[in-house]
N, C-alpha and C. Protein backbone atom coordinates (compact mmCIF):
# COMPACT_ATOMS: atom_id res chain seq x y z
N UNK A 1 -14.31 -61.57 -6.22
CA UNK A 1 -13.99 -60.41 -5.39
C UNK A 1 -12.57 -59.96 -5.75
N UNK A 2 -12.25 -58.72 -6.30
CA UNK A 2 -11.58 -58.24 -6.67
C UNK A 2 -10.20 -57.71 -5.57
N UNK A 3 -8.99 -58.23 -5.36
CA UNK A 3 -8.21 -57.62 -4.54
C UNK A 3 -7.95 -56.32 -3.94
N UNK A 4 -7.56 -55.66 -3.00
CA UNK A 4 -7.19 -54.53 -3.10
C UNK A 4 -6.45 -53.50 -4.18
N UNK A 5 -5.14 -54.73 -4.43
CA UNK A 5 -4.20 -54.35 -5.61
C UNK A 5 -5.07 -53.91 -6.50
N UNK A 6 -5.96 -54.36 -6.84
CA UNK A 6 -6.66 -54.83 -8.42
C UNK A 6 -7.77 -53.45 -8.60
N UNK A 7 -8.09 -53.27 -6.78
CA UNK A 7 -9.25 -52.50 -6.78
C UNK A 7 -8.62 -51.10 -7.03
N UNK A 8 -7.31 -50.61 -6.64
CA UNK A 8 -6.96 -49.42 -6.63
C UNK A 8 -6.07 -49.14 -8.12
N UNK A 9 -5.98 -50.58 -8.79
CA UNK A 9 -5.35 -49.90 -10.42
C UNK A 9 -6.31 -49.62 -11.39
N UNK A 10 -7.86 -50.61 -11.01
CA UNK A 10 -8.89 -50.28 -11.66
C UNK A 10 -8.94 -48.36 -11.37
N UNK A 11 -9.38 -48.14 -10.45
CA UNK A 11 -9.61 -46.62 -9.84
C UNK A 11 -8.37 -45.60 -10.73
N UNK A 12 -7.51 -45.81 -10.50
CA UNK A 12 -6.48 -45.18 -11.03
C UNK A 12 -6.86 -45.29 -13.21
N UNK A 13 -7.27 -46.52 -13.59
CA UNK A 13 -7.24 -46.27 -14.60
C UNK A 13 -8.48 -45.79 -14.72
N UNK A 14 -9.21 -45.64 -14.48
CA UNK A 14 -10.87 -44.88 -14.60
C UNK A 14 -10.91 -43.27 -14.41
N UNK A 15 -9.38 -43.29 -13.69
CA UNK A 15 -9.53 -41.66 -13.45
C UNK A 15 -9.50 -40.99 -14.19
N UNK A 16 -10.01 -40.03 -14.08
CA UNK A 16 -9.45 -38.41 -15.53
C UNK A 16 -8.52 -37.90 -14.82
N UNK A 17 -7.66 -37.92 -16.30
CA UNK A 17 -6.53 -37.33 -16.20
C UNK A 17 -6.87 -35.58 -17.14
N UNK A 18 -6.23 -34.71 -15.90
CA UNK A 18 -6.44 -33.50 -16.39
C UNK A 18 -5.56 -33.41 -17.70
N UNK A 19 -6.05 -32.58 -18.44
CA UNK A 19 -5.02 -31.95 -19.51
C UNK A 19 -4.11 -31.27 -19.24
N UNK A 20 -3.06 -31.38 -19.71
CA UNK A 20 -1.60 -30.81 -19.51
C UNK A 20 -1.78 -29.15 -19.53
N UNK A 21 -1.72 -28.17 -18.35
CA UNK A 21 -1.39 -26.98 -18.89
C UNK A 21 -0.21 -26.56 -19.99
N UNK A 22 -1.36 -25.77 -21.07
CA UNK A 22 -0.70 -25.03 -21.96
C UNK A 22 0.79 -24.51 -21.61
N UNK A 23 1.56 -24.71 -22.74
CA UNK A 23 2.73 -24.11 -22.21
C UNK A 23 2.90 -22.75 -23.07
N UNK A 24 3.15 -21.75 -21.45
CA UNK A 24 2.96 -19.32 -21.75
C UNK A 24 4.46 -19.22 -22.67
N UNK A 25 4.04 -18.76 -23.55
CA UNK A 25 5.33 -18.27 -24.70
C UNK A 25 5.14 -16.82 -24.39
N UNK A 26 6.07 -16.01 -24.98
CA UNK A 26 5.89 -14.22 -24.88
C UNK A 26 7.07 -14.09 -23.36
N UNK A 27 7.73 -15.01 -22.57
CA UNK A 27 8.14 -14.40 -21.61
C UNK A 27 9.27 -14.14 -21.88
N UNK A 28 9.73 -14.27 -22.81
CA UNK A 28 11.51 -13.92 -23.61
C UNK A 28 11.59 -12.36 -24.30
N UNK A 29 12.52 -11.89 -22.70
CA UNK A 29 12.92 -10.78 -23.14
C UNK A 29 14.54 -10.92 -23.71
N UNK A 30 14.46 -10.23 -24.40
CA UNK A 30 16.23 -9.69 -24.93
C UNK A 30 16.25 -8.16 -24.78
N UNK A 31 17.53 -7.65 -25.32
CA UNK A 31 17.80 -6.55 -25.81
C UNK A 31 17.69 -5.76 -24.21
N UNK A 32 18.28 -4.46 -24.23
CA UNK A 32 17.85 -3.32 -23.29
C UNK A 32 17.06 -3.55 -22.11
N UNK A 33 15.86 -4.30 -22.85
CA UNK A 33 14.72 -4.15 -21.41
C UNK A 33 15.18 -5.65 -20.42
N UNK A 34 16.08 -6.28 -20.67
CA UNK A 34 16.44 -7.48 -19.92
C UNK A 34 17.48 -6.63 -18.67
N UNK A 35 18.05 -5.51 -18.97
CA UNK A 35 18.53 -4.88 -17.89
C UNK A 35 18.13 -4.42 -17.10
N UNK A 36 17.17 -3.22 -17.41
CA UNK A 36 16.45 -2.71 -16.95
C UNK A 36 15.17 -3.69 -15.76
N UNK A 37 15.05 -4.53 -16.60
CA UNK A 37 14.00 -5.48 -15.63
C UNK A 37 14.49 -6.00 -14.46
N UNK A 38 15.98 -6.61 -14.91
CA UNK A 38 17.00 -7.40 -13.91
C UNK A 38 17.08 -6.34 -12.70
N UNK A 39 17.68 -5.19 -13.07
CA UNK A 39 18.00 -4.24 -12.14
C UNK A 39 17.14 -4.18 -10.90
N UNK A 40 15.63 -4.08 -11.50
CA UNK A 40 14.40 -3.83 -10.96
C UNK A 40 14.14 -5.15 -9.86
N UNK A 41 14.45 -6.10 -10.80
CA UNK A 41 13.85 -7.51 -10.02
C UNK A 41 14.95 -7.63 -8.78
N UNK A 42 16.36 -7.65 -9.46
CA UNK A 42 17.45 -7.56 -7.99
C UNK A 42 17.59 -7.08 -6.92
N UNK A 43 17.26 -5.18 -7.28
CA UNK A 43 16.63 -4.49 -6.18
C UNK A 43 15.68 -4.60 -5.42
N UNK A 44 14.25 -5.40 -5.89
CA UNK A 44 13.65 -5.96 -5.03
C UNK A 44 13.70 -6.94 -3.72
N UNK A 45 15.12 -7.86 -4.19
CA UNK A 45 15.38 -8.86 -2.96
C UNK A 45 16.28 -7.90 -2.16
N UNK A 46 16.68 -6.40 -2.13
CA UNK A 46 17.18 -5.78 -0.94
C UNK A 46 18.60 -6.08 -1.73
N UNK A 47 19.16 -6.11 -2.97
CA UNK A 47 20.23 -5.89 -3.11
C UNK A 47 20.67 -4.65 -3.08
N UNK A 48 21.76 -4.07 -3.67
CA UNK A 48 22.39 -2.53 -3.89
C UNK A 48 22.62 -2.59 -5.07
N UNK A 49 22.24 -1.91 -6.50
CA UNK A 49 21.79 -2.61 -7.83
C UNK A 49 22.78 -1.13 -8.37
N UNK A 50 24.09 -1.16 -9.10
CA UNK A 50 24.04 -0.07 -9.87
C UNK A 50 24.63 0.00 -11.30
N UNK A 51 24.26 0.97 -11.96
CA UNK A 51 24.50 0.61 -13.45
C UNK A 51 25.79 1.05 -14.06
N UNK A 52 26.77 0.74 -14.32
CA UNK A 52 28.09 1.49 -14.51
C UNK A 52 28.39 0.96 -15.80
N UNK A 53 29.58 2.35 -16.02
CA UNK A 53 30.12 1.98 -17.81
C UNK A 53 31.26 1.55 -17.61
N UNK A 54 31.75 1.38 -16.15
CA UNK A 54 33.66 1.27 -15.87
C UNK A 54 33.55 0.16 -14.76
N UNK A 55 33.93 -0.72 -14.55
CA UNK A 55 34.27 -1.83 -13.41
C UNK A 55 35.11 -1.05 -12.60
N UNK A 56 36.64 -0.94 -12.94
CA UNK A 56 37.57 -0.36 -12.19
C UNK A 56 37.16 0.77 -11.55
N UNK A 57 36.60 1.64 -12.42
CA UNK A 57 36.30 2.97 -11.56
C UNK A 57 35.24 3.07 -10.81
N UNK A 58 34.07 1.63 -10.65
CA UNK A 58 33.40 1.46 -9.56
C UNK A 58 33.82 0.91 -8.35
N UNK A 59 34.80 0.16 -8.69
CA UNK A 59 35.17 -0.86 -7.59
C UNK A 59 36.29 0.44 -6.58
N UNK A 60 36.41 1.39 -6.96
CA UNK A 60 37.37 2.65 -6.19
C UNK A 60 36.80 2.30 -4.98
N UNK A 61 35.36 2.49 -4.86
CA UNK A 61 34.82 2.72 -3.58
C UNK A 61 35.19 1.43 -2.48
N UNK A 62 35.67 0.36 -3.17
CA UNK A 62 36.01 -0.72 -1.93
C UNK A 62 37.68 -0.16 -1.38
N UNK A 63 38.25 0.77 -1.26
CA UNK A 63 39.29 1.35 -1.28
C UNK A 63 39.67 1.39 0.43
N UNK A 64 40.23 0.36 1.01
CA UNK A 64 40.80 0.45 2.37
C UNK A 64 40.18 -0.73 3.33
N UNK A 65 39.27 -1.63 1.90
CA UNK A 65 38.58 -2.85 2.75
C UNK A 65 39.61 -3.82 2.31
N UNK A 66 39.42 -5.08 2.60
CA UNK A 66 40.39 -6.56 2.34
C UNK A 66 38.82 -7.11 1.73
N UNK A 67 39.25 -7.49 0.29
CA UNK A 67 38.22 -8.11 -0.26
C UNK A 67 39.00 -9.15 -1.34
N UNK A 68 38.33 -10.51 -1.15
CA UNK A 68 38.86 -11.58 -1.76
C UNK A 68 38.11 -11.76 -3.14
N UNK A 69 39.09 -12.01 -3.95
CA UNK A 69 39.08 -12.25 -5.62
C UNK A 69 39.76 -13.42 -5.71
N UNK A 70 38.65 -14.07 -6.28
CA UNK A 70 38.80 -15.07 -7.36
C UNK A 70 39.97 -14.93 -8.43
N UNK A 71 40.69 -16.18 -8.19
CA UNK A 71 42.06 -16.07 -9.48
C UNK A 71 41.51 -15.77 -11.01
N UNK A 72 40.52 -15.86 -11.27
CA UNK A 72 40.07 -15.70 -12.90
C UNK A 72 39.25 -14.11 -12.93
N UNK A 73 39.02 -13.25 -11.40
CA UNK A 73 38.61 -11.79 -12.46
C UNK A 73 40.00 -11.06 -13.29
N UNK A 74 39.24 -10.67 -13.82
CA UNK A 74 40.15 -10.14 -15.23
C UNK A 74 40.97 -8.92 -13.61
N UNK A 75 42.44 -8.55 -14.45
CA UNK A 75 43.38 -7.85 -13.65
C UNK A 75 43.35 -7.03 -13.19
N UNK A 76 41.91 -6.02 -14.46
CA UNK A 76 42.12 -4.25 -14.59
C UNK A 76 40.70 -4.09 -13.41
N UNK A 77 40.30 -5.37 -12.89
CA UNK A 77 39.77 -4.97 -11.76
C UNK A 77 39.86 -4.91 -10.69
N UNK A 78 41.09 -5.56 -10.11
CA UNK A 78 42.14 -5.36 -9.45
C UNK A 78 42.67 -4.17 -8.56
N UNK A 79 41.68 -2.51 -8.92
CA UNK A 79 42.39 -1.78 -7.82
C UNK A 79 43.36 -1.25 -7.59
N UNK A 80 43.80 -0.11 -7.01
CA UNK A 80 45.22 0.04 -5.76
C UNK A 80 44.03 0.53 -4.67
N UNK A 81 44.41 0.68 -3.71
CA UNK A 81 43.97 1.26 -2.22
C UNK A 81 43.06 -0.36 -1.86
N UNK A 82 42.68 -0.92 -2.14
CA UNK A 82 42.21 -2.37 -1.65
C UNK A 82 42.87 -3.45 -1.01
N UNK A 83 43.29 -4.05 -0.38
CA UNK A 83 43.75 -5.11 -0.20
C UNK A 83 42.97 -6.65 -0.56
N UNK A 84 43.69 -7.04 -1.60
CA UNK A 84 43.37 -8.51 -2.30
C UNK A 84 43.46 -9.40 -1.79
N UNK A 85 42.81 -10.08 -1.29
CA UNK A 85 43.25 -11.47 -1.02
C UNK A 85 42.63 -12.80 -2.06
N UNK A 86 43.75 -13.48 -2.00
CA UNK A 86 43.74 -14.57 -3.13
C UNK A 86 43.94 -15.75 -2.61
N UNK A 87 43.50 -16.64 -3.40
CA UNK A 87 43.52 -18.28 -2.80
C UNK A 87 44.33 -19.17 -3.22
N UNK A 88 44.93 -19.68 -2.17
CA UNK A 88 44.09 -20.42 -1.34
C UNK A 88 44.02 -19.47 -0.07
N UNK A 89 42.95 -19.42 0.37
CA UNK A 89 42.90 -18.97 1.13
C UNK A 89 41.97 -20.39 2.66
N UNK A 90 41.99 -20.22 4.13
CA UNK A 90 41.25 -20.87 5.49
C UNK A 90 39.55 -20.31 5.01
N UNK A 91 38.98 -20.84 5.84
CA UNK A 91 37.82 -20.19 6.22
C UNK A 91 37.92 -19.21 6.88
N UNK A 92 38.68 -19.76 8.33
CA UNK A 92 39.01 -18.17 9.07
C UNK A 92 39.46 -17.03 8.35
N UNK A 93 40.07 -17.23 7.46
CA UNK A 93 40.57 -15.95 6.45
C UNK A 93 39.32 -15.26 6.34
N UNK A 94 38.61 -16.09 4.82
CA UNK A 94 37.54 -15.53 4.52
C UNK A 94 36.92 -15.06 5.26
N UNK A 95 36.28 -15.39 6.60
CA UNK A 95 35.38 -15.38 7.65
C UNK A 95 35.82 -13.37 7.81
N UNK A 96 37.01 -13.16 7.82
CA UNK A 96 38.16 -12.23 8.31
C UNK A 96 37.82 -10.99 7.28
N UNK A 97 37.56 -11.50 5.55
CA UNK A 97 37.34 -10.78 4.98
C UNK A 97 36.24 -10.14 5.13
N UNK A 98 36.71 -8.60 4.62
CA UNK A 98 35.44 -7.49 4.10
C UNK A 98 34.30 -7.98 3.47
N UNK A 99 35.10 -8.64 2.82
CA UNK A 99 34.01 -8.98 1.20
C UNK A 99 34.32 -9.67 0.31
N UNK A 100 34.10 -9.80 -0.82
CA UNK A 100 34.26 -10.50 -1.85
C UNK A 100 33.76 -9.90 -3.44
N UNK A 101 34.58 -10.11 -4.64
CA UNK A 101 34.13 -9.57 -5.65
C UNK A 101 34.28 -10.90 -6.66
N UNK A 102 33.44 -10.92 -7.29
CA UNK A 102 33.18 -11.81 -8.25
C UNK A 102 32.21 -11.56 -9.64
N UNK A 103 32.53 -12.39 -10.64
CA UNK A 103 31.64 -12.39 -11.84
C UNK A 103 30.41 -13.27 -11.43
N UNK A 104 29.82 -13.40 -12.91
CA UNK A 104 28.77 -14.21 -12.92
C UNK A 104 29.09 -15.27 -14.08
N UNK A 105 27.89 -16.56 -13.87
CA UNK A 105 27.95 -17.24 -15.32
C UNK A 105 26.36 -16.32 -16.26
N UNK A 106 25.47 -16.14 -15.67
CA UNK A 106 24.50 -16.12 -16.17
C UNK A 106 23.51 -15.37 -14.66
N UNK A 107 22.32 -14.35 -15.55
CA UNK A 107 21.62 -13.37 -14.73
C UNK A 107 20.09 -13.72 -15.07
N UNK A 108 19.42 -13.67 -14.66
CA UNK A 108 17.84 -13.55 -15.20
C UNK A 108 16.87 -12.24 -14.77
N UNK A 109 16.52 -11.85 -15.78
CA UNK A 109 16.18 -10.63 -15.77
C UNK A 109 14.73 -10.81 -14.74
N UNK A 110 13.71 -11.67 -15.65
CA UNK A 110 12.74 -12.21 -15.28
C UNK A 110 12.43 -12.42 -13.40
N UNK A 111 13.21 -12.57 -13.15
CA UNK A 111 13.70 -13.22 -11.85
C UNK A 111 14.30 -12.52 -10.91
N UNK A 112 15.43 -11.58 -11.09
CA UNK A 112 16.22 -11.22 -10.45
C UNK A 112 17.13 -12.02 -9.97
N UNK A 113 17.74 -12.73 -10.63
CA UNK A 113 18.35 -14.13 -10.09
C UNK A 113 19.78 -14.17 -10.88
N UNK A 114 20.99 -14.16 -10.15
CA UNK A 114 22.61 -14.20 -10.44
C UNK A 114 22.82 -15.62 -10.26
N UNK A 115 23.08 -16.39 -11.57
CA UNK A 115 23.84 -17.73 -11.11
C UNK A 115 25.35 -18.30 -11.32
N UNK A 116 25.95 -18.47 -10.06
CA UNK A 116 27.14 -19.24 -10.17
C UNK A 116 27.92 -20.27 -10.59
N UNK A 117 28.30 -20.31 -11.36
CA UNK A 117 29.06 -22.13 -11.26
C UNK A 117 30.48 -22.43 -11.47
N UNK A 118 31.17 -21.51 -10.22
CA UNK A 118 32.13 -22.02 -9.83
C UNK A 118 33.41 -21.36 -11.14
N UNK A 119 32.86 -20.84 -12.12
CA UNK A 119 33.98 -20.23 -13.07
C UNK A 119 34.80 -19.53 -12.68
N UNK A 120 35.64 -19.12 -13.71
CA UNK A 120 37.30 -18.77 -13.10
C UNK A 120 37.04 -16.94 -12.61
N UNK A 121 36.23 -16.66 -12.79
CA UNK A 121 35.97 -15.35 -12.19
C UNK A 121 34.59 -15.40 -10.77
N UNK A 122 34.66 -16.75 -10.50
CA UNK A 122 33.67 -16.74 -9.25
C UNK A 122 34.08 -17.53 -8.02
N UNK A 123 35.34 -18.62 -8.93
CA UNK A 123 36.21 -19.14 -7.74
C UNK A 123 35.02 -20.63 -6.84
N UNK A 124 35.23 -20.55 -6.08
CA UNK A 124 34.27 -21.85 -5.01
C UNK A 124 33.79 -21.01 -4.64
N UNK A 125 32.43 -22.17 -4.18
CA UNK A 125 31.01 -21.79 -3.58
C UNK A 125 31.17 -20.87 -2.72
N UNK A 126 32.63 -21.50 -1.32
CA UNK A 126 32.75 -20.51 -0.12
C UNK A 126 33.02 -19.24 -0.27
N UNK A 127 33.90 -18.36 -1.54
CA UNK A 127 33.96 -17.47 -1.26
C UNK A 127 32.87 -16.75 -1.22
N UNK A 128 31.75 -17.10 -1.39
CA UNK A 128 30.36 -16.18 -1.68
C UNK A 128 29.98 -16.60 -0.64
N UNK A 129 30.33 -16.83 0.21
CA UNK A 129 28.99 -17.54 1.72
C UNK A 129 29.68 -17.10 3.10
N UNK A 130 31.07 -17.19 2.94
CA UNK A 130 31.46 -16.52 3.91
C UNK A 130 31.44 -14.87 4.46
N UNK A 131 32.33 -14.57 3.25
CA UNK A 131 32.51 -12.94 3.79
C UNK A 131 30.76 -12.24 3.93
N UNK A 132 30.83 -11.37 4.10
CA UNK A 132 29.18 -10.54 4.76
C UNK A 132 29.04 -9.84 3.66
N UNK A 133 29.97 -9.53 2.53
CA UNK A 133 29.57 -8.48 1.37
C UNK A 133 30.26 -9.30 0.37
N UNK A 134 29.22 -8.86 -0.57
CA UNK A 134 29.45 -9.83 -2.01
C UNK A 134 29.41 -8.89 -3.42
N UNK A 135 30.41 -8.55 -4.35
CA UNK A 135 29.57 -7.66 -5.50
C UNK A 135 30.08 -8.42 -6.23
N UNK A 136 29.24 -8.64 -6.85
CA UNK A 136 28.93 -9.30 -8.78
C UNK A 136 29.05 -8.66 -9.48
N UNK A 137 29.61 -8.72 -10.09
CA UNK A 137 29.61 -7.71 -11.88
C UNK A 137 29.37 -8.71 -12.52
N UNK A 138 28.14 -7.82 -13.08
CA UNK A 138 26.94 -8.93 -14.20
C UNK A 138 27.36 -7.81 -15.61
N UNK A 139 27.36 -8.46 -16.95
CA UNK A 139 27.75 -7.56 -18.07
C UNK A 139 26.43 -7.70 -18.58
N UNK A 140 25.71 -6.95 -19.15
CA UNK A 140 24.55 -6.69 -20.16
C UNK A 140 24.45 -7.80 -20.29
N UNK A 141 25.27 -8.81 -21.41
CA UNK A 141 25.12 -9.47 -22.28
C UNK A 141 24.87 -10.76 -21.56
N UNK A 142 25.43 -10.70 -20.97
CA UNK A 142 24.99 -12.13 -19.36
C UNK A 142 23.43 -12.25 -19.03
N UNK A 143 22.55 -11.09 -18.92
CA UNK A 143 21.68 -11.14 -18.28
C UNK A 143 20.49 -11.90 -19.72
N UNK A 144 19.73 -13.18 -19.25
CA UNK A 144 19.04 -13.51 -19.86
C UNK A 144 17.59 -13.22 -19.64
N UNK A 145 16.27 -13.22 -20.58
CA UNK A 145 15.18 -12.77 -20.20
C UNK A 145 14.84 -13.75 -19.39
N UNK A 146 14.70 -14.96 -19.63
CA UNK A 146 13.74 -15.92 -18.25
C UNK A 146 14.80 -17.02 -18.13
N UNK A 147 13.88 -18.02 -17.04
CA UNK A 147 14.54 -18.79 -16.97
C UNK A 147 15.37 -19.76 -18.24
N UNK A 148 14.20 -20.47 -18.50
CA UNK A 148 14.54 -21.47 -20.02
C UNK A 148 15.94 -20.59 -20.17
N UNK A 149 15.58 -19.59 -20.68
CA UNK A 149 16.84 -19.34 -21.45
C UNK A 149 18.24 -19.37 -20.84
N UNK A 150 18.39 -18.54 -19.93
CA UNK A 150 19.48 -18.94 -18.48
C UNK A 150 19.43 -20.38 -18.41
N UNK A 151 19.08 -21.50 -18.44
CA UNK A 151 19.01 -22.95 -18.21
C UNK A 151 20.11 -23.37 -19.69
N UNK A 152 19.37 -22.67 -20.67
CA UNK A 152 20.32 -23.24 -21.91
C UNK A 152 21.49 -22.54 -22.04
N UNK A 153 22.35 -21.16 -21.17
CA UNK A 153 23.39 -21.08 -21.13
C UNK A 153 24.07 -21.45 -20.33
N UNK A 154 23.75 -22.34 -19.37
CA UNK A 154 24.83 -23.07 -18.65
C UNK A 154 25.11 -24.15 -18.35
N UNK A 155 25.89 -24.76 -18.13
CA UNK A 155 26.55 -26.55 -18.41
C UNK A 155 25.73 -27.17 -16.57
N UNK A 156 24.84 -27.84 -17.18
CA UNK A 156 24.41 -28.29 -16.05
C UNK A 156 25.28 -29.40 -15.27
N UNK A 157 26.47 -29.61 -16.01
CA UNK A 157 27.36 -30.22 -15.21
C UNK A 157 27.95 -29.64 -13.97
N UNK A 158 28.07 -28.64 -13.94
CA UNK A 158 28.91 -27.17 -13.14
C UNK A 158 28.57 -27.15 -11.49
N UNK A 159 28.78 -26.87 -10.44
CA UNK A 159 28.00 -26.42 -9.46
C UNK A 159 27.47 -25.28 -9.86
N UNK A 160 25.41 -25.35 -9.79
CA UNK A 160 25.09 -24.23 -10.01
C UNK A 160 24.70 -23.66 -8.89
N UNK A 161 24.70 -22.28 -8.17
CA UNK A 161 24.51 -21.21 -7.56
C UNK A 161 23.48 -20.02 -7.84
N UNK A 162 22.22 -20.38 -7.21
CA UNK A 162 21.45 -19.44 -7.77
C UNK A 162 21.29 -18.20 -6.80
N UNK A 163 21.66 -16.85 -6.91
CA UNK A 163 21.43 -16.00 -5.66
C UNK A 163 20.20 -14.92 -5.90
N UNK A 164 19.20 -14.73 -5.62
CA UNK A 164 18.27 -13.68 -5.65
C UNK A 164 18.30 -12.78 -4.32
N UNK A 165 19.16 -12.09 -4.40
CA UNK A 165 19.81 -10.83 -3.19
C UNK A 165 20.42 -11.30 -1.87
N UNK A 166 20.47 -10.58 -1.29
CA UNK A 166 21.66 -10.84 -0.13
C UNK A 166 20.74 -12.41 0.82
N UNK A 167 21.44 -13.23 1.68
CA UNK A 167 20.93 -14.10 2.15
C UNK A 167 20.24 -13.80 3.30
N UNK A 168 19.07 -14.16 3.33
CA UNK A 168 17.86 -14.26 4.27
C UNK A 168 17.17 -15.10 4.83
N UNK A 169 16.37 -14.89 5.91
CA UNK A 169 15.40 -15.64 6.17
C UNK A 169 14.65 -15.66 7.57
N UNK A 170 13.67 -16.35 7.70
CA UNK A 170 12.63 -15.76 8.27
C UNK A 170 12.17 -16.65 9.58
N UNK A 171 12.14 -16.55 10.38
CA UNK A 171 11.24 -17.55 11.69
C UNK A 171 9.49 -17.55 11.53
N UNK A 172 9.20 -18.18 12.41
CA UNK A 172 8.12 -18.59 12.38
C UNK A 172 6.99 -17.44 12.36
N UNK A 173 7.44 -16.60 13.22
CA UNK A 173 6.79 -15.30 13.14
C UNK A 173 7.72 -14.27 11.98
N UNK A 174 7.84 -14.85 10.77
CA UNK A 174 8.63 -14.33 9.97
C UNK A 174 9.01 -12.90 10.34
N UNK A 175 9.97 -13.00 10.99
CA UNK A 175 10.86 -12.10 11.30
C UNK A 175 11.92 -11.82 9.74
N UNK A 176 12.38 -11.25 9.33
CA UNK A 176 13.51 -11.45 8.33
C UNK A 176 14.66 -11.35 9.09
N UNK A 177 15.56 -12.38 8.96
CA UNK A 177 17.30 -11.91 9.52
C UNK A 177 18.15 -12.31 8.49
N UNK A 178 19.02 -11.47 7.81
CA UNK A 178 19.70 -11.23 6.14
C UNK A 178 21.19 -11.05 6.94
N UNK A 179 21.96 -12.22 5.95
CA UNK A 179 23.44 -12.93 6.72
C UNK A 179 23.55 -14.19 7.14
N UNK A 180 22.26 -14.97 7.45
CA UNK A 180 22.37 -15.81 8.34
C UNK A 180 23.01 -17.11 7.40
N UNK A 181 22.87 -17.03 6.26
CA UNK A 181 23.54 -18.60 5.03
C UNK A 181 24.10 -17.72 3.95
N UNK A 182 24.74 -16.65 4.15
CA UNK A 182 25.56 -16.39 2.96
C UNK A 182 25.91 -14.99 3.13
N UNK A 183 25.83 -13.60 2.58
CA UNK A 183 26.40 -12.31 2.68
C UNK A 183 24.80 -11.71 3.46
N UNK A 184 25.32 -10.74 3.99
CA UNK A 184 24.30 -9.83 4.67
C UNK A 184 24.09 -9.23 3.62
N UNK A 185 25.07 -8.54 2.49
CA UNK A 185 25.30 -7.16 1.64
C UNK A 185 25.42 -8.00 0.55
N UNK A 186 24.23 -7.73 -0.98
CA UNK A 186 24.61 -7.68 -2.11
C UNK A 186 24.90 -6.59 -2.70
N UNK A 187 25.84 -6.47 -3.53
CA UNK A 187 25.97 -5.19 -4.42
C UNK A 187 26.07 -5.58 -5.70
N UNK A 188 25.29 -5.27 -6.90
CA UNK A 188 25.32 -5.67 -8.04
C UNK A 188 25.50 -4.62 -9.08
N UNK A 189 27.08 -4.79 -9.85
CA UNK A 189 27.57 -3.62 -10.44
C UNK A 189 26.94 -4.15 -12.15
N UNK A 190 26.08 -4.17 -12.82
CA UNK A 190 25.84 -3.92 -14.36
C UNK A 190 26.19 -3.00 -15.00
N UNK A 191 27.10 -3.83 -16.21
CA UNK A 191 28.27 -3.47 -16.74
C UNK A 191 27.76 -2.72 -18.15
N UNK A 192 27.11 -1.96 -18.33
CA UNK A 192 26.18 -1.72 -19.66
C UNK A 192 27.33 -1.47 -20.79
């Protein structure tokens, strides 16, 4: 009479094992249409998606808010009529701020998906979770077609940050309430 142990490794080795699903090639976009898709996919999670040839001369419009920057965005985005705030900064600060402007490491078109990791133009996790408005400037060349590929441009050592539009979420009677773990407001400036 065969043990229990004995009876359930027999079973296990008698089983069929399914075949491995095929692994889908063709989902690697490049070039042009990785923008265009991104745009599409971002705007879907309820971001504010727009396509610009100038950083500086988009960012005009934050003109009379207090919005915190990261020590590593480049200078010439920087503004006059804004008020900067720079870190170190409390929570209560942030909490205090308008908003927040930051880069990216890496975009997925595929996805609609901006990921963080903490680089010198994105600063710590908190500044993206506190303030209620967040804009990213994603450059063309950032945005990858799928995942895989976004996976092999970034150091999985890093804190990674994955955001697919402003923060949300839902109760039981899925209600949506957007703010509740991170910005109410995405705005995503692509830098073509």
């Amino acid at each position: 009479m065969a043990s229990a142990r004995e009876e359930i490794l027999r079973r296990i080795r008698a089983a069929r094992v399914p075949r491995a699903a095929p692994v889908v090639r063709g989902y690697h976009r490049e070039g042009p249409g990785g923008v265009e898709l991104f745009a599409e996919r971002v705007a879907d999670y309820r971001a504010v998606v727009r396509t610009v040839p100038d950083v500086p001369e988009a960012l005009k419009a934050l003109a009379g808010k207090r919005i915190v920057a990261p020590a590593g965005v480049p200078r010439e985005w920087l503004v006059g009529g804004v008020t900067w705030l720079r870190e170190p900064l409390t929570t209560e600060e942030l909490d205090r701020a308008d908003g927040v402007l930051t880069g990216c490491a890496v975009a997925i078109a595929d996805t609609g998906t901006i990921v963080l990791d903490g680089g010198e133009a994105q600063g710590r996790r908190a500044l993206t979770l506190l303030p209620d408005y967040h804009v990213c400037v994603v450059r063309a060349d950032q945005i990858a077609g799928s995942v895989p590929e976004a996976l092999q441009r970034l150091e999985p050592t890093r804190p990674l940050t994955f955001i697919s539009g402003p923060s949300a979420t839902s109760d039981i009677e899925l209600n949506r309430v957007e703010g509740v773990h991170g910005p109410r407001t995405l705005e995503v400036l692509i830098v073509t």
